[in-house]
N, C-alpha and C. Protein backbone atom coordinates (compact mmCIF):
# COMPACT_ATOMS: atom_id res chain seq x y z
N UNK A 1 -13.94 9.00 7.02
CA UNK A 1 -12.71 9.45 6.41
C UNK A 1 -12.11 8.38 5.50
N UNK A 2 -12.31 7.29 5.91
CA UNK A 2 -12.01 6.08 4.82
C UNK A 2 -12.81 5.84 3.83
N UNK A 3 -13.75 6.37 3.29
CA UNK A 3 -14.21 6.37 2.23
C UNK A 3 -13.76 7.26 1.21
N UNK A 4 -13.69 8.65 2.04
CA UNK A 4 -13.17 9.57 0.88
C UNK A 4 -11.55 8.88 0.85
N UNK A 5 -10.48 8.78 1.57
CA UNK A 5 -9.39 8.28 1.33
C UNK A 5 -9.77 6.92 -0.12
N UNK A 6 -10.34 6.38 -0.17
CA UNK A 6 -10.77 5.02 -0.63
C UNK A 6 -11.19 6.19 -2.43
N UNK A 7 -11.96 6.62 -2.21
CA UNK A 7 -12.47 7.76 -3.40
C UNK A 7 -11.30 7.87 -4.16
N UNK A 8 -10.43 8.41 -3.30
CA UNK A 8 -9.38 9.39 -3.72
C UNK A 8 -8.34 8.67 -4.32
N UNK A 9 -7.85 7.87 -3.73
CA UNK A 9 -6.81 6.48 -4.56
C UNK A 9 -7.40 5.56 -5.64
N UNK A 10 -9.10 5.09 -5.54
CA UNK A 10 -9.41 4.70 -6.44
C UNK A 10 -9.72 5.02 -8.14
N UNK A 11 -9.70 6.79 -7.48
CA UNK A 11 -9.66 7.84 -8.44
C UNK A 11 -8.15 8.13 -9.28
N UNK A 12 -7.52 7.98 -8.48
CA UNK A 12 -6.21 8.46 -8.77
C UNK A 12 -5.01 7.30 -9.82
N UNK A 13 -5.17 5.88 -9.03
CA UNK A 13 -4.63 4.73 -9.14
C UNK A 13 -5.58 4.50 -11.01
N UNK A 14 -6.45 4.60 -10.74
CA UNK A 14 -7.32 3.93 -12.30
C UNK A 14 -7.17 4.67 -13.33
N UNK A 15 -6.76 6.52 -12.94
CA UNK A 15 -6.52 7.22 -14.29
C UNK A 15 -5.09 7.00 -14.67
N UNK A 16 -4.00 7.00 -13.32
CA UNK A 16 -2.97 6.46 -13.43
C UNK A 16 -2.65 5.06 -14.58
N UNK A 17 -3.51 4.36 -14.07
CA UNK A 17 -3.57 3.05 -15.35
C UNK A 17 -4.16 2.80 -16.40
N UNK A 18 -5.09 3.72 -16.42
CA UNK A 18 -5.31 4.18 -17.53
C UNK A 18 -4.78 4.76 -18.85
N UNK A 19 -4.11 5.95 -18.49
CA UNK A 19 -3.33 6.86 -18.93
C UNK A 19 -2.05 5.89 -19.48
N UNK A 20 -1.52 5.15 -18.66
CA UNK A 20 -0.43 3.97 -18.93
C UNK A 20 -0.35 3.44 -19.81
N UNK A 21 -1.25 2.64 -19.61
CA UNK A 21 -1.85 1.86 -20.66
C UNK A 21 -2.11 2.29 -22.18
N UNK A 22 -2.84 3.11 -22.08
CA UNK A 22 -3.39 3.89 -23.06
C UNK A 22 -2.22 4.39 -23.70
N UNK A 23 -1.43 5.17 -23.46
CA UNK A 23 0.05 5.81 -23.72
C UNK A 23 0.97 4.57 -24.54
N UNK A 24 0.89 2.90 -23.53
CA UNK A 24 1.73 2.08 -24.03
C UNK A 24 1.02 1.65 -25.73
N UNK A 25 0.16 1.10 -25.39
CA UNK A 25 -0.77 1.29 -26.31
C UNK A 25 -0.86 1.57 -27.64
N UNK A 26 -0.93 3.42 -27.86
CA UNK A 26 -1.19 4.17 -29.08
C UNK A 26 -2.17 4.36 -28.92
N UNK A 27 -3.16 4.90 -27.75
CA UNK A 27 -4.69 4.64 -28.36
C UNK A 27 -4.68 6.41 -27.28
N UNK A 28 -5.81 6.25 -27.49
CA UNK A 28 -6.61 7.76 -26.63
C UNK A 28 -7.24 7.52 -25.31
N UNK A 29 -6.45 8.25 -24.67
CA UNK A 29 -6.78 8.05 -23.34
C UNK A 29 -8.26 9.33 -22.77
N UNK A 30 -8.89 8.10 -21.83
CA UNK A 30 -10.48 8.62 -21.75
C UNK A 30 -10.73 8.80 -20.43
N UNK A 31 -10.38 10.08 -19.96
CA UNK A 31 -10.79 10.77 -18.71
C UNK A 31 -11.95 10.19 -18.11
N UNK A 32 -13.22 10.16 -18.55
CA UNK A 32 -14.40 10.06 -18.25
C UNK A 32 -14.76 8.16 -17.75
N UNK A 33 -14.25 7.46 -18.74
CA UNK A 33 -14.19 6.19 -18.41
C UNK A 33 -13.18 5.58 -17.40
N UNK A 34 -12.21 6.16 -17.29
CA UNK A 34 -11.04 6.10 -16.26
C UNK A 34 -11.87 6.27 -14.66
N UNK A 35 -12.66 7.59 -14.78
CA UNK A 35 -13.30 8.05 -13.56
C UNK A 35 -14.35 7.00 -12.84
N UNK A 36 -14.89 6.50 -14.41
CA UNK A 36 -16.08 5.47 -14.07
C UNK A 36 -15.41 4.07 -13.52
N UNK A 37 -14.43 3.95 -14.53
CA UNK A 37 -13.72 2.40 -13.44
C UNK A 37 -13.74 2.73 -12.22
N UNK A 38 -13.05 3.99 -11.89
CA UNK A 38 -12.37 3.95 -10.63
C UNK A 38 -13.40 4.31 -9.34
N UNK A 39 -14.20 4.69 -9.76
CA UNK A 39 -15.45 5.16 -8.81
C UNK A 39 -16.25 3.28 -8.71
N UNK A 40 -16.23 2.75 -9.62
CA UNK A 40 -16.55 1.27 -9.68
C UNK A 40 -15.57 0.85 -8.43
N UNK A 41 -14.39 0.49 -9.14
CA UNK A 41 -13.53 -0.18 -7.91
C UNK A 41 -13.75 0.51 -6.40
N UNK A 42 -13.89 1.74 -6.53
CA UNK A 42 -13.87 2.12 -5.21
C UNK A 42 -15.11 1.91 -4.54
N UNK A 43 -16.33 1.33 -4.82
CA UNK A 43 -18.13 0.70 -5.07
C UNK A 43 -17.27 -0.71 -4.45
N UNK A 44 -16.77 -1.59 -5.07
CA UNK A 44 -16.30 -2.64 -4.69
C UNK A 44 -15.05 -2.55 -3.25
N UNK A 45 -14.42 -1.72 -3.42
CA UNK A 45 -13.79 -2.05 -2.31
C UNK A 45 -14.62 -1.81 -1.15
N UNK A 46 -15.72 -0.69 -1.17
CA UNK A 46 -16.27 -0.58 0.18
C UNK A 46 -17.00 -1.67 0.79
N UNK A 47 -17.65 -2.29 -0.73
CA UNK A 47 -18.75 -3.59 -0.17
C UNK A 47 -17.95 -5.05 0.70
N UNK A 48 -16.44 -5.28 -0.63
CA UNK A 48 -15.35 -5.79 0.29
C UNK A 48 -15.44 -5.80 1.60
N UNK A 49 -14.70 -4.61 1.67
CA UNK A 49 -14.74 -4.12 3.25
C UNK A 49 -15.72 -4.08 4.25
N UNK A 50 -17.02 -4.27 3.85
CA UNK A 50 -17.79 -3.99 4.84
C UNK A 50 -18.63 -5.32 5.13
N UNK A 51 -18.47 -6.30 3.99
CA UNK A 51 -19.54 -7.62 3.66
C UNK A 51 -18.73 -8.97 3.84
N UNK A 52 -17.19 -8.92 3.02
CA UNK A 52 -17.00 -9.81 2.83
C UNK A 52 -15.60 -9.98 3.51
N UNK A 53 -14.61 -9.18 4.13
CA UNK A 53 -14.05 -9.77 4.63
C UNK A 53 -14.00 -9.45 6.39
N UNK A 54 -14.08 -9.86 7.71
CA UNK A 54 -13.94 -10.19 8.82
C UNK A 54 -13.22 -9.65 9.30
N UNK A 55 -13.38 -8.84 10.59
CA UNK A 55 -11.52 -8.58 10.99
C UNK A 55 -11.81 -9.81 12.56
N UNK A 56 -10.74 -10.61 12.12
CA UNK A 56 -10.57 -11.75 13.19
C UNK A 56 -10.41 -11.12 14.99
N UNK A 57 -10.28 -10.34 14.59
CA UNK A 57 -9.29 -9.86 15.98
C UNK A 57 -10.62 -9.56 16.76
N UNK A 58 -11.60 -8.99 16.06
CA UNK A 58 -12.80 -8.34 17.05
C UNK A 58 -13.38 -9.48 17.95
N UNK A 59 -13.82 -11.10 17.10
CA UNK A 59 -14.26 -11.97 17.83
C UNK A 59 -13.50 -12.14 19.38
């Protein structure tokens, strides 16, 4: 369930800043590349999560 949650904000948060940006900008905002960041970040947060950081408490 934390992955799709993780999907879903990474999806959401990157077109969000996208769109922002893009808007502050003047330029054209790009659905398709927005999706690709955000499916990226959300690639990175899982590896994050699963490789690189520890939860102390388990030791």
């Amino acid at each position: 369930m934390r992955y799709i949650w993780t999907i879903i904000w990474s999806f959401l948060l990157s077109n969000m800043a996208f769109y922002v940006l893009s808007s502050m900008q003047g330029g054209e905002y790009s659905f398709g590349l927005a999706t690709g960041i955000g499916l990226a970040m959300a690639v990175f947060v899982f590896v994050l999560g699963e490789a690189g950081i520890k939860d102390e408490t388990a030791e």
